[in-house]
PDB file of N, CA and C in Angstrom:
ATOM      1  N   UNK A   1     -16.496  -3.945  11.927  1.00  0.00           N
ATOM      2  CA  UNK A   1     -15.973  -4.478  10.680  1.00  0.00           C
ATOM      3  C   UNK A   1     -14.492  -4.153  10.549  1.00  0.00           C
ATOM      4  N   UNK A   2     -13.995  -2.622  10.765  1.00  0.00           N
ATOM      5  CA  UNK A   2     -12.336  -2.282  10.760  1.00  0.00           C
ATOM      6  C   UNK A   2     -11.831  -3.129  11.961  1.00  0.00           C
ATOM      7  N   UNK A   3     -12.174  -3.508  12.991  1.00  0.00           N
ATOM      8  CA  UNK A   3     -10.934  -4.537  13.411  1.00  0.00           C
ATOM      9  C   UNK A   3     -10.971  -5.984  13.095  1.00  0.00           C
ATOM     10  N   UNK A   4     -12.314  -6.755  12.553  1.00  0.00           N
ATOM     11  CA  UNK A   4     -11.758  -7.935  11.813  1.00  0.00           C
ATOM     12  C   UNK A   4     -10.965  -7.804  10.691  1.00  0.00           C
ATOM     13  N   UNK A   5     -11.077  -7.060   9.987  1.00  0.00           N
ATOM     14  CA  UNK A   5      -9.790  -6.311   8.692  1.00  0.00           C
ATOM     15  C   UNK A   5      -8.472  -6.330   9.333  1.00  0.00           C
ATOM     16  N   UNK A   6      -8.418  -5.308  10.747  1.00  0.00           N
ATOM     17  CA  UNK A   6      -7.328  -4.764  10.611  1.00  0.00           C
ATOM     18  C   UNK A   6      -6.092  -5.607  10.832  1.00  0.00           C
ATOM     19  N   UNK A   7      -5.974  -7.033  11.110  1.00  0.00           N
ATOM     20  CA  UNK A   7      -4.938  -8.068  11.095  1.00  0.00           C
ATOM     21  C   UNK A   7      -4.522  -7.812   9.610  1.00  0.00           C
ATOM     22  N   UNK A   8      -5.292  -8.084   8.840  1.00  0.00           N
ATOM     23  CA  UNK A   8      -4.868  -8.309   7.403  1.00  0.00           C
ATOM     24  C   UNK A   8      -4.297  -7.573   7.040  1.00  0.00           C
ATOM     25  N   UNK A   9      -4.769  -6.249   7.277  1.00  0.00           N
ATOM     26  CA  UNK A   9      -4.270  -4.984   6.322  1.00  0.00           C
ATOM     27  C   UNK A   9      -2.800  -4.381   6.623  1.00  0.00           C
ATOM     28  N   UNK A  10      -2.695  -4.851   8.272  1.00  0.00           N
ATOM     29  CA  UNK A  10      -1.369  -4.155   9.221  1.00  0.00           C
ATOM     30  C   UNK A  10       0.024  -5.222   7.901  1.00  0.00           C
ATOM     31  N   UNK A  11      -0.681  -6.366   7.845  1.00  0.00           N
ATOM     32  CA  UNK A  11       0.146  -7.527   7.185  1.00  0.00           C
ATOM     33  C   UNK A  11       0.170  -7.156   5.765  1.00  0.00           C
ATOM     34  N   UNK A  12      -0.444  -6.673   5.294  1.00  0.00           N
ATOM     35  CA  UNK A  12      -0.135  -5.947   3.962  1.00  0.00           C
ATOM     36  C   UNK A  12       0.673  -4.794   4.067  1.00  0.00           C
ATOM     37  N   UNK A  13       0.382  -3.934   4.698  1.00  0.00           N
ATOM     38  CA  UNK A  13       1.268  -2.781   4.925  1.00  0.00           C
ATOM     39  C   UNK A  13       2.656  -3.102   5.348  1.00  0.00           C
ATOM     40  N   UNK A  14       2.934  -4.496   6.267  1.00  0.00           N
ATOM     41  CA  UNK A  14       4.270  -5.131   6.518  1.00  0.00           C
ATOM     42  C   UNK A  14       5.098  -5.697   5.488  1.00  0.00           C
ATOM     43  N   UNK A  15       4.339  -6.089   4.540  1.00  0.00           N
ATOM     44  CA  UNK A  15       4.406  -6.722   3.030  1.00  0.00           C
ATOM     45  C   UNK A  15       5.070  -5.237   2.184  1.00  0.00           C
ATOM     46  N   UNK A  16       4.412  -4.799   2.344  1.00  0.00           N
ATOM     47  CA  UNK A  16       4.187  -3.459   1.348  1.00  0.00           C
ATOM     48  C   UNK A  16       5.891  -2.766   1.583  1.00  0.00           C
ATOM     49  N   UNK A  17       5.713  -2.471   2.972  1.00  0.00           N
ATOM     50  CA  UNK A  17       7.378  -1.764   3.319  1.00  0.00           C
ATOM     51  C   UNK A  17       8.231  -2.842   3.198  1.00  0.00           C
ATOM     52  N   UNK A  18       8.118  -3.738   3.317  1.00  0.00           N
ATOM     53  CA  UNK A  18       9.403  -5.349   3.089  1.00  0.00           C
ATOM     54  C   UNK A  18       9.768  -4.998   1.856  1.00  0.00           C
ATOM     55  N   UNK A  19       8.836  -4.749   0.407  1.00  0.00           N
ATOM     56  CA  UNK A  19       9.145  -5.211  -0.490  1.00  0.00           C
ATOM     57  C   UNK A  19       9.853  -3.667  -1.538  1.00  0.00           C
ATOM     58  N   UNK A  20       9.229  -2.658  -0.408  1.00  0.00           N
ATOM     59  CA  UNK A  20       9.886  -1.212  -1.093  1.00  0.00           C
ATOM     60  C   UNK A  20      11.410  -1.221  -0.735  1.00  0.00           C
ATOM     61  N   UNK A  21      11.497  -1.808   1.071  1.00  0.00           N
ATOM     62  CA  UNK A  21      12.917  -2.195   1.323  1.00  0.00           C
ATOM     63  C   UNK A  21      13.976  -3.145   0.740  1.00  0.00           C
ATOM     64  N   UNK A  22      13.195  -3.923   0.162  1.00  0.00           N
ATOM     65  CA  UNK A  22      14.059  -5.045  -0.538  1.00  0.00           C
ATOM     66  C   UNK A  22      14.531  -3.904  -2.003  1.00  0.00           C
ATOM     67  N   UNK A  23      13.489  -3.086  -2.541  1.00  0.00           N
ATOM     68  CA  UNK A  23      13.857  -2.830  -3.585  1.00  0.00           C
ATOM     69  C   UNK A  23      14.977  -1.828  -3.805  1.00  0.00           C
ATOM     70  N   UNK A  24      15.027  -0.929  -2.443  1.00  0.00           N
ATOM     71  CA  UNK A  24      15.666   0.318  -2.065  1.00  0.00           C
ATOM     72  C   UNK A  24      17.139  -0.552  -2.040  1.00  0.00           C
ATOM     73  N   UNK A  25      17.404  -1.701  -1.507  1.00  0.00           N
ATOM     74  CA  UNK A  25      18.146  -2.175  -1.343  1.00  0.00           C
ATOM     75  C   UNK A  25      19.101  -2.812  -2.691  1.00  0.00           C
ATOM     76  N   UNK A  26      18.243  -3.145  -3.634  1.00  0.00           N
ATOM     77  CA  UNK A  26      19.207  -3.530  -4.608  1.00  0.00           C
ATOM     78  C   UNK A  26      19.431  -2.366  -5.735  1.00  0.00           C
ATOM     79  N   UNK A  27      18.828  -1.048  -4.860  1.00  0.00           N
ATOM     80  CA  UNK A  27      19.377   0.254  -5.844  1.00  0.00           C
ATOM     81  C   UNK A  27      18.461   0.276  -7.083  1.00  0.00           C
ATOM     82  N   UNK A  28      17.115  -0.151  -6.803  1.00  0.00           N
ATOM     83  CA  UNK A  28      16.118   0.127  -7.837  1.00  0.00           C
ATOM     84  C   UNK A  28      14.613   0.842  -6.728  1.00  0.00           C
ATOM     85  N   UNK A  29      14.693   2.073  -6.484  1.00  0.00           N
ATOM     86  CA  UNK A  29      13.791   2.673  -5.816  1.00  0.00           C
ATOM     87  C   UNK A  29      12.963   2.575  -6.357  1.00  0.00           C
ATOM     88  N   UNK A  30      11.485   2.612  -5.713  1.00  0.00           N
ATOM     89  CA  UNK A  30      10.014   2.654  -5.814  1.00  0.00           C
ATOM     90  C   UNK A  30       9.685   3.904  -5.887  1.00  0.00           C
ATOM     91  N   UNK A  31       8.840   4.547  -6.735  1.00  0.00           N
ATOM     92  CA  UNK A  31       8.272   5.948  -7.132  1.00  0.00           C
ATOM     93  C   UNK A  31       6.729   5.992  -6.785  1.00  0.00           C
ATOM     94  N   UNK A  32       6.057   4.362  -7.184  1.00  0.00           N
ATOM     95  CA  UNK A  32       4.910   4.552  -7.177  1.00  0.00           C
ATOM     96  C   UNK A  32       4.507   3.305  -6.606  1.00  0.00           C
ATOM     97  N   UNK A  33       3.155   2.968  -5.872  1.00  0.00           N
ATOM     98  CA  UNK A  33       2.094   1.750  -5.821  1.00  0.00           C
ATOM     99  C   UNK A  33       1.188   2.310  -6.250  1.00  0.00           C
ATOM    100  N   UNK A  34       0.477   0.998  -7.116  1.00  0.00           N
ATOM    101  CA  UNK A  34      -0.187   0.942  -8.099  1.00  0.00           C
ATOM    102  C   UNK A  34      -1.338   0.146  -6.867  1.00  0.00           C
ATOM    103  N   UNK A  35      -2.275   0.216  -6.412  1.00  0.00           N
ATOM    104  CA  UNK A  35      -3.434  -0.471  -5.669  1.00  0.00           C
ATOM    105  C   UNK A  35      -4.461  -1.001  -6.670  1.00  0.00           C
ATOM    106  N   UNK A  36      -4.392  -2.232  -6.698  1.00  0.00           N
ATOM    107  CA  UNK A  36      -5.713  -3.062  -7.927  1.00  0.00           C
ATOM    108  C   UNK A  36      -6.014  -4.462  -6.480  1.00  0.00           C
ATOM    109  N   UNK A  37      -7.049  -5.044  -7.086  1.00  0.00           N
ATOM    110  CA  UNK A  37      -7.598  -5.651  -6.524  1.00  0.00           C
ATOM    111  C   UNK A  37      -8.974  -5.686  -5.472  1.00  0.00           C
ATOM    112  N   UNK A  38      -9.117  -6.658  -4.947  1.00  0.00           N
ATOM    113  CA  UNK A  38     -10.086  -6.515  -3.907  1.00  0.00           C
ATOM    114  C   UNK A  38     -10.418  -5.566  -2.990  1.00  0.00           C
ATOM    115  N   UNK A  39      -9.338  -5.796  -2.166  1.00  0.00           N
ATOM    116  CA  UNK A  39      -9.026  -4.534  -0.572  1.00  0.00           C
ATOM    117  C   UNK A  39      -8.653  -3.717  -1.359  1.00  0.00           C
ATOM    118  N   UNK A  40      -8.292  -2.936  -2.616  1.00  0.00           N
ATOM    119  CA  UNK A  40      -7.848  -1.855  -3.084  1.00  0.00           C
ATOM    120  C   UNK A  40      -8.960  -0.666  -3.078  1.00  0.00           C
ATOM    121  N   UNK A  41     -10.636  -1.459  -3.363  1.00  0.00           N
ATOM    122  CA  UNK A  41     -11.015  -1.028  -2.993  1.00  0.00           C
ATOM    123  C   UNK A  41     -12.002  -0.153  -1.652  1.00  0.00           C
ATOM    124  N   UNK A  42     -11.171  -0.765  -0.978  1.00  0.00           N
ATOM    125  CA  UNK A  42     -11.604  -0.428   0.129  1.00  0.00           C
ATOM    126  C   UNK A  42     -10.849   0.883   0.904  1.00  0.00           C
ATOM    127  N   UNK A  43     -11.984   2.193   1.032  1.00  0.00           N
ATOM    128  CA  UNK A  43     -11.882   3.079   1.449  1.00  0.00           C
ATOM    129  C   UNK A  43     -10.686   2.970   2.583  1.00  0.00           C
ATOM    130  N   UNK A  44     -10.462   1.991   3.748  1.00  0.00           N
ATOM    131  CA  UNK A  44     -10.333   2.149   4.980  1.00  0.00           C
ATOM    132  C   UNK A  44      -8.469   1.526   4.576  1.00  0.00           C
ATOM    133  N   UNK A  45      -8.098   0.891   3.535  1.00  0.00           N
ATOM    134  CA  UNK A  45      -7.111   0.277   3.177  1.00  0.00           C
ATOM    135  C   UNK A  45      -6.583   1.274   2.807  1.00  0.00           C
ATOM    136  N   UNK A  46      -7.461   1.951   1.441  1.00  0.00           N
ATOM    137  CA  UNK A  46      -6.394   3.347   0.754  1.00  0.00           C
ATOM    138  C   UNK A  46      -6.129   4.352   1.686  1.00  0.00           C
ATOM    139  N   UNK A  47      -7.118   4.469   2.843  1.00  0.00           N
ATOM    140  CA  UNK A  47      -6.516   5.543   3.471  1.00  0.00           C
ATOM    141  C   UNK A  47      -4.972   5.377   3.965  1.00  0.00           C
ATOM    142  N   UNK A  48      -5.075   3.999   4.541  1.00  0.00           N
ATOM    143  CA  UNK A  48      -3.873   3.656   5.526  1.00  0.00           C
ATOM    144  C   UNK A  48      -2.831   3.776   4.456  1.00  0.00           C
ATOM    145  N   UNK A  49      -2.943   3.304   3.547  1.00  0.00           N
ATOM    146  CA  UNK A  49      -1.518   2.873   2.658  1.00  0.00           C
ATOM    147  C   UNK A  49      -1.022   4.407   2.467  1.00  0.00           C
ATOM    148  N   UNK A  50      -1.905   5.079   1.969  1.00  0.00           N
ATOM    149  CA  UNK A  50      -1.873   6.636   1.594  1.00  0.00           C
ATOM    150  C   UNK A  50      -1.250   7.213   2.738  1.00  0.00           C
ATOM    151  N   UNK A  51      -1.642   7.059   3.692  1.00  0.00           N
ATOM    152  CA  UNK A  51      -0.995   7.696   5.038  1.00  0.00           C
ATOM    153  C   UNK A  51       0.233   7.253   5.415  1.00  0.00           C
ATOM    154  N   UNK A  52      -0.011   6.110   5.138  1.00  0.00           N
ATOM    155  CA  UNK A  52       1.706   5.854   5.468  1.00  0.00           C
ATOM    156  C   UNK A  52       2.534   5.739   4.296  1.00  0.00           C
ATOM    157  N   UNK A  53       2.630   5.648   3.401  1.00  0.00           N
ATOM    158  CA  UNK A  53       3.681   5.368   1.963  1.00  0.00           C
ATOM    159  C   UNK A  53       3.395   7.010   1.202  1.00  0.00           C
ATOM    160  N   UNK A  54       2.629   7.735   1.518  1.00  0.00           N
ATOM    161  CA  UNK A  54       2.837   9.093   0.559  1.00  0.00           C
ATOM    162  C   UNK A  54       3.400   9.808   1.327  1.00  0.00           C
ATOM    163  N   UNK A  55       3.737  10.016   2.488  1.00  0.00           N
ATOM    164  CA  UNK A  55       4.792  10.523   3.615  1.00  0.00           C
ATOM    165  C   UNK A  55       6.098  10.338   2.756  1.00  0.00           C
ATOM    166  N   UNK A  56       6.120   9.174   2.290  1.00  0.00           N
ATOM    167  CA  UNK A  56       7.605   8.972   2.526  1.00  0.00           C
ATOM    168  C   UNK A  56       7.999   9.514   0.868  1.00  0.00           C
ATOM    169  N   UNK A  57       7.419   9.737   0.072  1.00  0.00           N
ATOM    170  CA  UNK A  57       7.175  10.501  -1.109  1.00  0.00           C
ATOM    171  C   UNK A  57       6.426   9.584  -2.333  1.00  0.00           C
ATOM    172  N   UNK A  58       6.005   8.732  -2.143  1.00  0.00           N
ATOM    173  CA  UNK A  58       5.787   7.376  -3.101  1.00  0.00           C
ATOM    174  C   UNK A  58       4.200   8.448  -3.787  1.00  0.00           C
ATOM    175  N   UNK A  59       4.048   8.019  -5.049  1.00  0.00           N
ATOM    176  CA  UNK A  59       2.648   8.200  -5.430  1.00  0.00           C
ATOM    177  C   UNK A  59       1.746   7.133  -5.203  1.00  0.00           C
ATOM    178  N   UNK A  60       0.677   7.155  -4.726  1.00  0.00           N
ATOM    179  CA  UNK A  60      -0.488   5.840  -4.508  1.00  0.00           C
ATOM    180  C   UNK A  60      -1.028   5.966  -5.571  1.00  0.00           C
ATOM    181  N   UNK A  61      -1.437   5.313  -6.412  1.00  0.00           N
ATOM    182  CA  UNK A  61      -2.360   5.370  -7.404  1.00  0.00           C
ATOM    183  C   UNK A  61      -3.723   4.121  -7.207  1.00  0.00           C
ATOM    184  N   UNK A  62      -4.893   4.328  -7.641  1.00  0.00           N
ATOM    185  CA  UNK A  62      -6.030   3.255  -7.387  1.00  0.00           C
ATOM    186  C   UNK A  62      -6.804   3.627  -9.057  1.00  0.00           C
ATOM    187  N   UNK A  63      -6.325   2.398  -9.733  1.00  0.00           N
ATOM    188  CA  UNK A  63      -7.441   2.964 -10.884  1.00  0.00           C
ATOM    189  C   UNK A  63      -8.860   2.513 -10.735  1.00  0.00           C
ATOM    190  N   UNK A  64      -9.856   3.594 -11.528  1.00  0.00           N
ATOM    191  CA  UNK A  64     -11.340   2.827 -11.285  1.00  0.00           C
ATOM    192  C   UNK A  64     -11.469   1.666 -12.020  1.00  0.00           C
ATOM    193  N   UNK A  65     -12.451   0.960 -11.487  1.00  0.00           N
ATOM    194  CA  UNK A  65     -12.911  -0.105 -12.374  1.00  0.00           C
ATOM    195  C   UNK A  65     -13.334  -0.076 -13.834  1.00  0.00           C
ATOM    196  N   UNK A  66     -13.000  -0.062 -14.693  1.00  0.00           N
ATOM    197  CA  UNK A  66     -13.475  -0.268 -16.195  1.00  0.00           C
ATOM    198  C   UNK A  66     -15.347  -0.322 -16.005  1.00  0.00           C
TER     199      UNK A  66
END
């Protein structure tokens, strides 16, 4: 099941740093991602994002479902 995912998710995570870089860039830094949605919940997604974006000091946040 993790490698039919893992196209998608590598492409989110490519998404994900594009858009912290775009932001770093016009001098409005990112502090936090906020994870909602579908794949948000998915164990195997939060790990990755977590592993790679809380390195760099960002907070991940995932709220529960209501």
């Amino acid at each position: 099941m993790k490698s039919f995912f893992h196209p998608l998710f590598e492409k989110i995570e490519s998404k994900v740093a594009e858009l912290l870089q775009d932001a770093a860039n016009t001098g409005s830094p990112v502090n936090f991602i906020f994870m909602v949605g579908g794949f948000s919940e998915s164990p195997y997604m939060k790990t990755n994002i977590k592993s790679k974006f809380e390195r760099e000091g960002l907070t991940i946040l995932v709220p529960k479902r209501p």
